[in-house]
C-alpha atoms as a PDB file:
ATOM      1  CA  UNK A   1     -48.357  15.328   7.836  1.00  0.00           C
ATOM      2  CA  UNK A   2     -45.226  17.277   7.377  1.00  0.00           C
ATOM      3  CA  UNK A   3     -43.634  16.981   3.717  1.00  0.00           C
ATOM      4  CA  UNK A   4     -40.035  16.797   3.934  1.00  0.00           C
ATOM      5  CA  UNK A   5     -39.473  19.152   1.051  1.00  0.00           C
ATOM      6  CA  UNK A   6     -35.388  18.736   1.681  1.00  0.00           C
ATOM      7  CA  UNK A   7     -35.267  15.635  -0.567  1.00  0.00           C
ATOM      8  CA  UNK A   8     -37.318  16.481  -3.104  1.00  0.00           C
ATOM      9  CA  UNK A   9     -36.392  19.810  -3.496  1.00  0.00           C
ATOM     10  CA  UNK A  10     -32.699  20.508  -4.929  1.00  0.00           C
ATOM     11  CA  UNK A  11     -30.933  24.054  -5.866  1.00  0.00           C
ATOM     12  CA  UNK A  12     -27.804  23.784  -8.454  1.00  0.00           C
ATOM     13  CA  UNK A  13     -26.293  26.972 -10.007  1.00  0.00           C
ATOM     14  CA  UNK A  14     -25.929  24.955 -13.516  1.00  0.00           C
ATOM     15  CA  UNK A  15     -29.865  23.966 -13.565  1.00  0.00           C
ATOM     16  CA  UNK A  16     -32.555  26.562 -14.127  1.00  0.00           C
ATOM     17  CA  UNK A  17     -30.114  29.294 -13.156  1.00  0.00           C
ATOM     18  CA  UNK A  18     -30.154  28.255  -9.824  1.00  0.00           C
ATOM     19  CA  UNK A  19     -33.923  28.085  -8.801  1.00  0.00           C
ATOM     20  CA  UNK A  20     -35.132  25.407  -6.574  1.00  0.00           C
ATOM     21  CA  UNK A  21     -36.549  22.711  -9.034  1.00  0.00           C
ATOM     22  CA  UNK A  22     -37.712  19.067  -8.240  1.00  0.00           C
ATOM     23  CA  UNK A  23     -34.903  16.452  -8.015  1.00  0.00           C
ATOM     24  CA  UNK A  24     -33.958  15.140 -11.293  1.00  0.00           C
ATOM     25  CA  UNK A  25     -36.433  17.667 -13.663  1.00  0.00           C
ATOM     26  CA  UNK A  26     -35.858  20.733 -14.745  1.00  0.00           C
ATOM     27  CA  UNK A  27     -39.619  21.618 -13.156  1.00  0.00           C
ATOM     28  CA  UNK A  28     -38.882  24.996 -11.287  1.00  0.00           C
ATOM     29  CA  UNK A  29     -40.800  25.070  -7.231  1.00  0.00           C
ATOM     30  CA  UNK A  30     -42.047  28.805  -8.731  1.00  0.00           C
ATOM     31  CA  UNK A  31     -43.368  26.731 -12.041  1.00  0.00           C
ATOM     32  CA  UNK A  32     -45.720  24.626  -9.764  1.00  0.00           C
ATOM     33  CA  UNK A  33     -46.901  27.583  -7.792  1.00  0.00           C
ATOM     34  CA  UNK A  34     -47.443  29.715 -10.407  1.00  0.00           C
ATOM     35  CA  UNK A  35     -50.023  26.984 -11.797  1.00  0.00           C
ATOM     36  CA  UNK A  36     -51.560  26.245  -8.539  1.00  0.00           C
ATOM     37  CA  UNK A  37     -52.137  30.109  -8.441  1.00  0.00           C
ATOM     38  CA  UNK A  38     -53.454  30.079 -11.686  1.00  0.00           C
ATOM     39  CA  UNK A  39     -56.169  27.394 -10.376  1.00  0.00           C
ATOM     40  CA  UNK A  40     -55.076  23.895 -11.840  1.00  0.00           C
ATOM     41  CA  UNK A  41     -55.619  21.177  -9.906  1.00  0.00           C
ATOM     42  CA  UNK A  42     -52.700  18.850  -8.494  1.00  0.00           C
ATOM     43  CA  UNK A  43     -54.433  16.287 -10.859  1.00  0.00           C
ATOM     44  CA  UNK A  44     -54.193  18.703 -14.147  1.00  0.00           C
ATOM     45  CA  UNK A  45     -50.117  19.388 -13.279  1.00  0.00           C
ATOM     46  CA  UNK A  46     -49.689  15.628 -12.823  1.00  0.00           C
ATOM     47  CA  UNK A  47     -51.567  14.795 -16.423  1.00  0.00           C
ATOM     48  CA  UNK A  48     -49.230  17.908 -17.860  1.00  0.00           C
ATOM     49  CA  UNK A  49     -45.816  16.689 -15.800  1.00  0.00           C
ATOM     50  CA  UNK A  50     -46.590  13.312 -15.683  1.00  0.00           C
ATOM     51  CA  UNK A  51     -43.079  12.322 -14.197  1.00  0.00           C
ATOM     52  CA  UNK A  52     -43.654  14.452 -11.469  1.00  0.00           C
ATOM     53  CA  UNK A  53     -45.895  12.922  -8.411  1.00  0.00           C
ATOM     54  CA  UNK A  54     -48.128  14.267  -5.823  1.00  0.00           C
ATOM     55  CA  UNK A  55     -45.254  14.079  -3.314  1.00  0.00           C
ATOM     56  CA  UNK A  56     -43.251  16.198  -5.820  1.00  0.00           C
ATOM     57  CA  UNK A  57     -46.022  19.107  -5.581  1.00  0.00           C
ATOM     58  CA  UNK A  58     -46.831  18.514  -1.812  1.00  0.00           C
ATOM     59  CA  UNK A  59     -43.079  19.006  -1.442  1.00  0.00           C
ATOM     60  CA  UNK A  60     -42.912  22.389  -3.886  1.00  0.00           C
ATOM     61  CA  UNK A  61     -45.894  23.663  -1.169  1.00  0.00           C
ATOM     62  CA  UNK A  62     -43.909  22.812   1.723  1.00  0.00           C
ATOM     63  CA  UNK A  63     -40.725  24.557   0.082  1.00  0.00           C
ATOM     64  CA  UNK A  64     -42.858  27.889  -0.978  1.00  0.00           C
ATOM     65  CA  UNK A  65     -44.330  27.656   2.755  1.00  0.00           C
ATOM     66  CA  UNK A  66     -41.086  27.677   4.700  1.00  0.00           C
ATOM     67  CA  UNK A  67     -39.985  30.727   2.679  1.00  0.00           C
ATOM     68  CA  UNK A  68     -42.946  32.437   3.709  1.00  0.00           C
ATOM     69  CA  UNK A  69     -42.345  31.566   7.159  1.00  0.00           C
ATOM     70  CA  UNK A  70     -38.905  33.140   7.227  1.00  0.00           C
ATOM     71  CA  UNK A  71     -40.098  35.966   5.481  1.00  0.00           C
ATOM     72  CA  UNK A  72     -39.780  38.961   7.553  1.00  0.00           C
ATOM     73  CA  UNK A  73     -41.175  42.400   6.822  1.00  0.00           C
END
């Protein structure tokens, strides 16, 4: 099922310097996929963000994922 990132996911100049972060946190997208990189589990970001939900991180994947789509080399 395709996460519809675009209402989860929310750039402002005057919060984290203008990185895409989750709607209403100061959680950066780049936070979340740095720890997923890192190994945690979905689970082990929830217990340490536990105001974020799965839908948040399923939406930071879809966000990080569409970047990497438009990437071109």
């Amino acid at each position: 099922m395709q996460q519809d990132y675009k209402e989860r996911i929310v750039i402002d100049p005057q919060v984290m310097v203008g990185k895409p972060i989750i709607k209403g946190t100061r959680i950066t997208v780049e936070l979340i996929m740095r720890q997923l990189a890192q190994g945690l589990t979905v689970e082990e970001i929830l217990r340490a963000y536990p105001h974020l939900t799965r839908e948040d991180i399923q939406a930071a994947i879809a966000y990080a994922g569409k970047l990497v789509e438009e990437e071109t080399v």
